[in-house]
C-alpha atoms as a PDB file:
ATOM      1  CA  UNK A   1      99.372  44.480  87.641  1.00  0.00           C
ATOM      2  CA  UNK A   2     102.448  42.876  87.320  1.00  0.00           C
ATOM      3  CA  UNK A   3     106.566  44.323  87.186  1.00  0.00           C
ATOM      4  CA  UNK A   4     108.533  42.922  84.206  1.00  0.00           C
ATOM      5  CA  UNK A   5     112.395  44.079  83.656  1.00  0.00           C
ATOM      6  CA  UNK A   6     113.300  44.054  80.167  1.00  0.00           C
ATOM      7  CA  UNK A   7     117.211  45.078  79.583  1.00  0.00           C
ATOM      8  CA  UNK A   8     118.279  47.415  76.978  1.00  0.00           C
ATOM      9  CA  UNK A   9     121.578  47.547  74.864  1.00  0.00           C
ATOM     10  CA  UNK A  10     123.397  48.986  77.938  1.00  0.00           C
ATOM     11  CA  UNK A  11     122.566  46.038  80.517  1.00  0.00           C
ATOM     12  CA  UNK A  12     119.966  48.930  82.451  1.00  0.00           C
ATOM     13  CA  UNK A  13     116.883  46.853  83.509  1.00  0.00           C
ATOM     14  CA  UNK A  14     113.847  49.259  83.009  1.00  0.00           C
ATOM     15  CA  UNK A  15     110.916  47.842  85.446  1.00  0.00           C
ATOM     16  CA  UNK A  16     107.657  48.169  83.665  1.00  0.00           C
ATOM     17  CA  UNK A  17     104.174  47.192  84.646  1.00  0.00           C
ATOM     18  CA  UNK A  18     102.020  45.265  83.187  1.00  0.00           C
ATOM     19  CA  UNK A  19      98.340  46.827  82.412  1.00  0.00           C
ATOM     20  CA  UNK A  20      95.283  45.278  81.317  1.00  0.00           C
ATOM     21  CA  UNK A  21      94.398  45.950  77.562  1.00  0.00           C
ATOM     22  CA  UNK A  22      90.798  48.272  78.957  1.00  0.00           C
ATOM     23  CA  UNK A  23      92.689  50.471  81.420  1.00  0.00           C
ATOM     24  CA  UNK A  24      93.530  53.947  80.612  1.00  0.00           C
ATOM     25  CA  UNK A  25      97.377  53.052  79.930  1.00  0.00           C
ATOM     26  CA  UNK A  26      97.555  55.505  76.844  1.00  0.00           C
ATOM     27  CA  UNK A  27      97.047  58.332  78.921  1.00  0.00           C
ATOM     28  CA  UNK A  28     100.446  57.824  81.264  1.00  0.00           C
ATOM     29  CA  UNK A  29     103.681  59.518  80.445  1.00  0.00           C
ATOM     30  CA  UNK A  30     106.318  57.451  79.798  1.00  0.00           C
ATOM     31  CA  UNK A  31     107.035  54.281  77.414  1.00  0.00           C
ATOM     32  CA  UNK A  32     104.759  51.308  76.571  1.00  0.00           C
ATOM     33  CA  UNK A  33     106.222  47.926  75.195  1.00  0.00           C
ATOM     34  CA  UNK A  34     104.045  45.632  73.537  1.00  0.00           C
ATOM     35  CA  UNK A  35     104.936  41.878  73.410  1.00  0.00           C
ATOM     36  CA  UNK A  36     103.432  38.671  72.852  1.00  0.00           C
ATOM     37  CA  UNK A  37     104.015  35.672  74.757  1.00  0.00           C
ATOM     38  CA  UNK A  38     106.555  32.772  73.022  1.00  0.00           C
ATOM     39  CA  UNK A  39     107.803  29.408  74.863  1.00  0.00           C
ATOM     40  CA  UNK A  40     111.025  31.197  75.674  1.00  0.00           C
ATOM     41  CA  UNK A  41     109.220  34.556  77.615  1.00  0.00           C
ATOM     42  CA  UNK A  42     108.292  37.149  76.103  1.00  0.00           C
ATOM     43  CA  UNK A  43     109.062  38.543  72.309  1.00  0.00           C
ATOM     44  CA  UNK A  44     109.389  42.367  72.259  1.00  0.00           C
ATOM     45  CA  UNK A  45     106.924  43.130  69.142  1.00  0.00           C
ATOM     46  CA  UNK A  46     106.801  47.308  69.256  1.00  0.00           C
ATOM     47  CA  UNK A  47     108.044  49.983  71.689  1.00  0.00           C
ATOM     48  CA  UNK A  48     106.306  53.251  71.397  1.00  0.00           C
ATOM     49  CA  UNK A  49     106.271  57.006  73.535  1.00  0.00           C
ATOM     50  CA  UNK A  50     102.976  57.834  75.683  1.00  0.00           C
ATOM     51  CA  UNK A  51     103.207  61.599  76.234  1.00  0.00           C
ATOM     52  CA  UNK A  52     100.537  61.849  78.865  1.00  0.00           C
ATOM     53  CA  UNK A  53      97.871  63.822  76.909  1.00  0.00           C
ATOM     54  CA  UNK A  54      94.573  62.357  77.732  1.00  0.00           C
ATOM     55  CA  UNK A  55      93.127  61.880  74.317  1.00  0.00           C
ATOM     56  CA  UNK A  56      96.310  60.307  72.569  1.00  0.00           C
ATOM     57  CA  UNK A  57      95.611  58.071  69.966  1.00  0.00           C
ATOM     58  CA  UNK A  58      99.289  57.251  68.460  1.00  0.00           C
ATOM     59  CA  UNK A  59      99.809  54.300  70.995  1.00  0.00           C
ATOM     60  CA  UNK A  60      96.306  52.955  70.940  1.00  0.00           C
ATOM     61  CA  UNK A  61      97.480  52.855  66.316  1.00  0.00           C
ATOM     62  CA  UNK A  62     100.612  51.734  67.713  1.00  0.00           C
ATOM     63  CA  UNK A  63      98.726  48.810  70.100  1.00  0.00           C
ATOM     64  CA  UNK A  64      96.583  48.148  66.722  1.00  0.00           C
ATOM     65  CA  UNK A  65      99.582  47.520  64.834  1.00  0.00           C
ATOM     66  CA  UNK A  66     101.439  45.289  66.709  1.00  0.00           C
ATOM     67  CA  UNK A  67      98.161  43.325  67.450  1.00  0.00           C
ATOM     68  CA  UNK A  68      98.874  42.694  63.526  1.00  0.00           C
ATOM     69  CA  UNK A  69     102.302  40.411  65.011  1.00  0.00           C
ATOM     70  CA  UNK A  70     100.664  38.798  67.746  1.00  0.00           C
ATOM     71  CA  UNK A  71     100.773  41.342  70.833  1.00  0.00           C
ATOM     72  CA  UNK A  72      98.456  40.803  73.221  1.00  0.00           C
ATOM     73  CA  UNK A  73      99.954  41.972  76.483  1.00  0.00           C
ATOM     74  CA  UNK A  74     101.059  45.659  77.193  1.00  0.00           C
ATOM     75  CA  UNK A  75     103.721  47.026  79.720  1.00  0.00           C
ATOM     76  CA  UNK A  76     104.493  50.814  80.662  1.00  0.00           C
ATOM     77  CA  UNK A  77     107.300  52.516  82.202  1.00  0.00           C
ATOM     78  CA  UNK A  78     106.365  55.362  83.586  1.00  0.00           C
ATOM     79  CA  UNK A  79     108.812  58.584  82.558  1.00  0.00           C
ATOM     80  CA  UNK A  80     107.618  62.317  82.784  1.00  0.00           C
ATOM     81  CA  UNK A  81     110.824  63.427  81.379  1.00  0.00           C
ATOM     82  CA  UNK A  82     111.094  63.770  77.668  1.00  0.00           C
ATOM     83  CA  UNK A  83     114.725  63.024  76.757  1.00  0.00           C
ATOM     84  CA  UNK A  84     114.531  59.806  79.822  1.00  0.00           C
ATOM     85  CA  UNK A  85     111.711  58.102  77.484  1.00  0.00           C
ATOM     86  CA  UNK A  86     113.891  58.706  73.651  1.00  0.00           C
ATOM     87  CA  UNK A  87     117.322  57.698  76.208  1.00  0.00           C
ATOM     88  CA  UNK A  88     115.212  54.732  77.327  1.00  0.00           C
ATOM     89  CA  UNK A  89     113.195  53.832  74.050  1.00  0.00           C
ATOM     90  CA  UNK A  90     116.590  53.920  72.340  1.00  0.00           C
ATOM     91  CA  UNK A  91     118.041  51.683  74.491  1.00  0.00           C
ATOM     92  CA  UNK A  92     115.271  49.014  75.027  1.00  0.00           C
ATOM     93  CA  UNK A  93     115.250  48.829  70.692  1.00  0.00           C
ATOM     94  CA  UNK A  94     118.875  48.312  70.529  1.00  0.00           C
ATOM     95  CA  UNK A  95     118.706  45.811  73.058  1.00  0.00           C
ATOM     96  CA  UNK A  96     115.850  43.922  72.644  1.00  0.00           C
ATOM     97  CA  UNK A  97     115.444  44.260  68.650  1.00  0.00           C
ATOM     98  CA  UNK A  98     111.442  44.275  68.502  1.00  0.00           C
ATOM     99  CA  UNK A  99     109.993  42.760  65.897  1.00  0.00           C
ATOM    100  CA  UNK A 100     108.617  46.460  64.675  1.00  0.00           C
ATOM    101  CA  UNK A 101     111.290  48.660  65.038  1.00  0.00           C
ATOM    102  CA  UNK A 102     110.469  52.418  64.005  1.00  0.00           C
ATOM    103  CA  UNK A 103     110.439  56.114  65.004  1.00  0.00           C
ATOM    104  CA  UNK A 104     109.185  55.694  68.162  1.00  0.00           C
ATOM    105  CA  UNK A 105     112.391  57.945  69.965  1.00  0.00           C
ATOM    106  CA  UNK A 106     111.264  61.126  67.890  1.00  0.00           C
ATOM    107  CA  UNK A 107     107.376  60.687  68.926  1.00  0.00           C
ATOM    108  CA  UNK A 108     108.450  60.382  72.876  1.00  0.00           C
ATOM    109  CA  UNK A 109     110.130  63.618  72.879  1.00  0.00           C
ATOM    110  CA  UNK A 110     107.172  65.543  71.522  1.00  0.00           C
ATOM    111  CA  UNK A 111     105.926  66.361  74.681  1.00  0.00           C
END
């Protein structure tokens, strides 16, 4: 596993880690980023809430879908808190202007 920092509107670097596509990373509270690789680093493709609930299949749809765009590699931040993840999913979309941008704020905060 490997730390990326990806910057958000406000200039905050939020360190995320790097998790193999097999490992239990739905199940983790916080924020995942999907991205696919480009010559220039790496292109932001969807940003989505994980709520920690052990059967959660929203971000495993959310994976799916932006698989459809090219994802292949999948980073989490790690945020138990609710309003943190909307504060920091809010941020990262505004900032980094993924290629699917959606309601992914409103699904973090239903905890």
């Amino acid at each position: 596993m490997r730390t990326m920092k990806f910057r958000g509107q406000s200039g905050k670097a939020y360190g995320f880690v790097r998790m193999a596509t097999n490992a239990p990373w739905a199940r983790e509270a916080g924020v995942a980023l999907f991205a696919a690789q480009g010559p220039f680093g790496w292109r932001v493709v969807k940003l989505t809430g994980l709520r920690g609930r052990l059967h959660d299949v929203q971000p495993i749809w959310a994976y799916a879908d932006a698989q459809r765009y090219g994802a292949k590699a999948i980073f989490v931040l790690q945020e138990i808190d609710p309003q943190a993840r909307v504060h920091a999913i809010t941020d990262l979309e505004a900032g980094l202007s993924p290629v699917c941008a959606g309601e992914t704020a409103t699904m973090a905060l239903a905890a």
